[in-house]
Protein backbone atom coordinates (compact mmCIF):
# COMPACT_ATOMS: atom_id res chain seq x y z
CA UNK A 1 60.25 -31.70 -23.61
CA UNK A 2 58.98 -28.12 -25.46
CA UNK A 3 57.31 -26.96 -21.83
CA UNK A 4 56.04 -24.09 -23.28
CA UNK A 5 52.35 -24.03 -23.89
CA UNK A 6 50.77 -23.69 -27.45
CA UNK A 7 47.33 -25.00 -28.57
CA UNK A 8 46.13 -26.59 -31.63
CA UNK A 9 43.01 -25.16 -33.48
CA UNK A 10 41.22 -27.46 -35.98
CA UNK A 11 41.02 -25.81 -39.27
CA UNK A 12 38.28 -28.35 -40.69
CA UNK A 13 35.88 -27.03 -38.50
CA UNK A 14 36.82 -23.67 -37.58
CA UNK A 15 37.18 -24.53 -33.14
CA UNK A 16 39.57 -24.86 -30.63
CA UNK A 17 41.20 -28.75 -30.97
CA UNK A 18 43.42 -28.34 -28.13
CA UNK A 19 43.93 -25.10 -26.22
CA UNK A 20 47.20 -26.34 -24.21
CA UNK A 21 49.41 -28.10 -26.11
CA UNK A 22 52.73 -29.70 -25.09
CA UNK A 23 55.29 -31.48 -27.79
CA UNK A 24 57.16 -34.18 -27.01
CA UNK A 25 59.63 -33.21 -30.06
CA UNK A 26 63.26 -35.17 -28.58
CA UNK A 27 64.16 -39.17 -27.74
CA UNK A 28 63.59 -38.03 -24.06
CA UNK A 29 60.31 -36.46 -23.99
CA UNK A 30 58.95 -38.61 -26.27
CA UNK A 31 60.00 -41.78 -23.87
CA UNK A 32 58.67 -40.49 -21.15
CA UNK A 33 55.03 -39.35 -22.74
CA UNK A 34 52.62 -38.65 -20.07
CA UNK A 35 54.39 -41.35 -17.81
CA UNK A 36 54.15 -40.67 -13.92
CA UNK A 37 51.28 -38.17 -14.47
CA UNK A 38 48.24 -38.74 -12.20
CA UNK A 39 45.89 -37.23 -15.34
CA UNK A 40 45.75 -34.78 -17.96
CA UNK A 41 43.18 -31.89 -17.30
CA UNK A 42 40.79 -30.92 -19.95
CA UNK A 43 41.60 -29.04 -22.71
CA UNK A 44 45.41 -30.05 -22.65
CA UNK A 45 47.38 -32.30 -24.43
CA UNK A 46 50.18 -33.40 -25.20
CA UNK A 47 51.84 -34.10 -29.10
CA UNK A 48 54.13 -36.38 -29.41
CA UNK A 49 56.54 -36.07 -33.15
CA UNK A 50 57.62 -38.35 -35.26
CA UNK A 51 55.15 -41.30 -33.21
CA UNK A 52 52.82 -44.01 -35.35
CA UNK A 53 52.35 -45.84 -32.08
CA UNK A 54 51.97 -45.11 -27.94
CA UNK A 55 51.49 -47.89 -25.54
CA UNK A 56 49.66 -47.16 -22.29
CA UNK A 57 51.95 -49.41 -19.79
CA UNK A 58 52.20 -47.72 -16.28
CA UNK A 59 49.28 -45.22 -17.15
CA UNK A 60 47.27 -44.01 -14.45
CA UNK A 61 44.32 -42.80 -17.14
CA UNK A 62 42.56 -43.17 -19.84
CA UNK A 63 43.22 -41.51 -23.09
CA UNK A 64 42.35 -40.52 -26.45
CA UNK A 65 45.10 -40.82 -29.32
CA UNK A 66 44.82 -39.01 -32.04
CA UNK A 67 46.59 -39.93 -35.20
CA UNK A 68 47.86 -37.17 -37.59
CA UNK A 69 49.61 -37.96 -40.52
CA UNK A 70 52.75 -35.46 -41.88
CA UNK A 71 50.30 -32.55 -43.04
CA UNK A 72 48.24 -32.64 -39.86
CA UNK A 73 45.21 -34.36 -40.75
CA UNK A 74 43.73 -36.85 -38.47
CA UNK A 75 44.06 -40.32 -39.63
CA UNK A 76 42.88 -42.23 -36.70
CA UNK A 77 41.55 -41.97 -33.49
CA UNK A 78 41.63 -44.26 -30.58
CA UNK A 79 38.92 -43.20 -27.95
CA UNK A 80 39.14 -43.95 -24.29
CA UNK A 81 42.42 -46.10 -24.85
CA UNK A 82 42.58 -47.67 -21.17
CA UNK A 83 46.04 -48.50 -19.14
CA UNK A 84 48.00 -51.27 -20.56
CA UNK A 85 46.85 -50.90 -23.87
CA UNK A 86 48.65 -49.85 -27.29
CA UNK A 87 47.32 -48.07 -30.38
CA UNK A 88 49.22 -47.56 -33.83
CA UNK A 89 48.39 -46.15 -37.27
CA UNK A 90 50.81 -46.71 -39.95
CA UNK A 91 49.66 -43.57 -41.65
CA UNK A 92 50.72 -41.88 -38.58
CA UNK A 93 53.39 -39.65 -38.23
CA UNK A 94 52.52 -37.90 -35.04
CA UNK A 95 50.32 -38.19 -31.77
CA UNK A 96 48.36 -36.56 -30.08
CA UNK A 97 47.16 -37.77 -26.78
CA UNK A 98 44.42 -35.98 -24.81
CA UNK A 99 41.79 -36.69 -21.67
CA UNK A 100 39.83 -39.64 -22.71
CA UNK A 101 36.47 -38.06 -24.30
CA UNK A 102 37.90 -34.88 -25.55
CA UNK A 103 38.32 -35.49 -29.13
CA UNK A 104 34.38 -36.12 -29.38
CA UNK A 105 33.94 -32.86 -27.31
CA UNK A 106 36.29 -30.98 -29.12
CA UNK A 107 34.80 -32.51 -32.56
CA UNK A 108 37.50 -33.71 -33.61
CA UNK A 109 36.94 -36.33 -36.38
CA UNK A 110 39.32 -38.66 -39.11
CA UNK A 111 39.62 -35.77 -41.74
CA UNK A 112 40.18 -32.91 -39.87
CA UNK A 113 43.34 -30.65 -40.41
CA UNK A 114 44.69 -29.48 -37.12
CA UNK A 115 47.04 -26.00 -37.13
CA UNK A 116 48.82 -24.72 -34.32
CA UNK A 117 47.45 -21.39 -32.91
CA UNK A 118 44.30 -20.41 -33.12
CA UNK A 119 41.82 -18.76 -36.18
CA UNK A 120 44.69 -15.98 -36.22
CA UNK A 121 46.90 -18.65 -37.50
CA UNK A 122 44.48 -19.86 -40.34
CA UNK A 123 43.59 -16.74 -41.41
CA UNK A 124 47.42 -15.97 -41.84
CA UNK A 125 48.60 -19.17 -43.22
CA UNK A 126 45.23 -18.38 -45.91
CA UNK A 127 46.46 -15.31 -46.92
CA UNK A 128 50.18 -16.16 -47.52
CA UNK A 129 48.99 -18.90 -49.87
CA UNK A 130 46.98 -16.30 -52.36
């Protein structure tokens, strides 16, 4: 599992979507999720690639699962998703699972573009495109 922390910034509405991000980017990682965890504290999360579905077997906590499709844009978004549940989009292509409740606090909404980095990143990505 990519350790290293990065954060996600939501380019729709110009704010912080995730400040510490983990991926889940190999067979292992992504196996394993958030698996043995007791919780996930606020403002992390983890995103887990190539993932249309999560199931929430041997979970301690709730979550919220955010769909994102291959461009980033959220396609769905499962709110409070309780243990021994499962979620799925087939739009999916990633997944992105955070505290239960922080996608409505961070204002995250079915739409939205999310970037890694932060304004910095948009700003860059804006002007390489002109």
């Amino acid at each position: 599992m990519g350790r290293e922390m990065a954060s996600l910034w939501n380019s729709t509405r110009n704010a912080a979507a995730v400040p510490e991000l983990e991926t889940a980017d190999d067979m292992a990682s992504r196996t394993v999720g958030l698996l043995g965890r007791r919780s996930l504290a606020e403002g992390r999360g983890l995103l887990i690639t190539k993932c249309n579905s999560i199931h929430m077997f041997f979970m301690r906590f709730a979550i919220d699962a955010v769909f994102l499709d291959a461009a980033m844009r959220v396609v769905k978004i499962a709110a409070d998703l309780k243990p021994w549940r499962v979620a799925s989009c087939g739009a999916a292509r990633h997944t992105l699972e955070v505290p239960a409740g922080w996608a409505a606090k961070a204002g995250i909404c079915v739409g939205d573009e999310l970037v890694p980095g932060g304004p910095q990143s948009v700003s860059a990505a804006n002007k390489t495109q002109e």
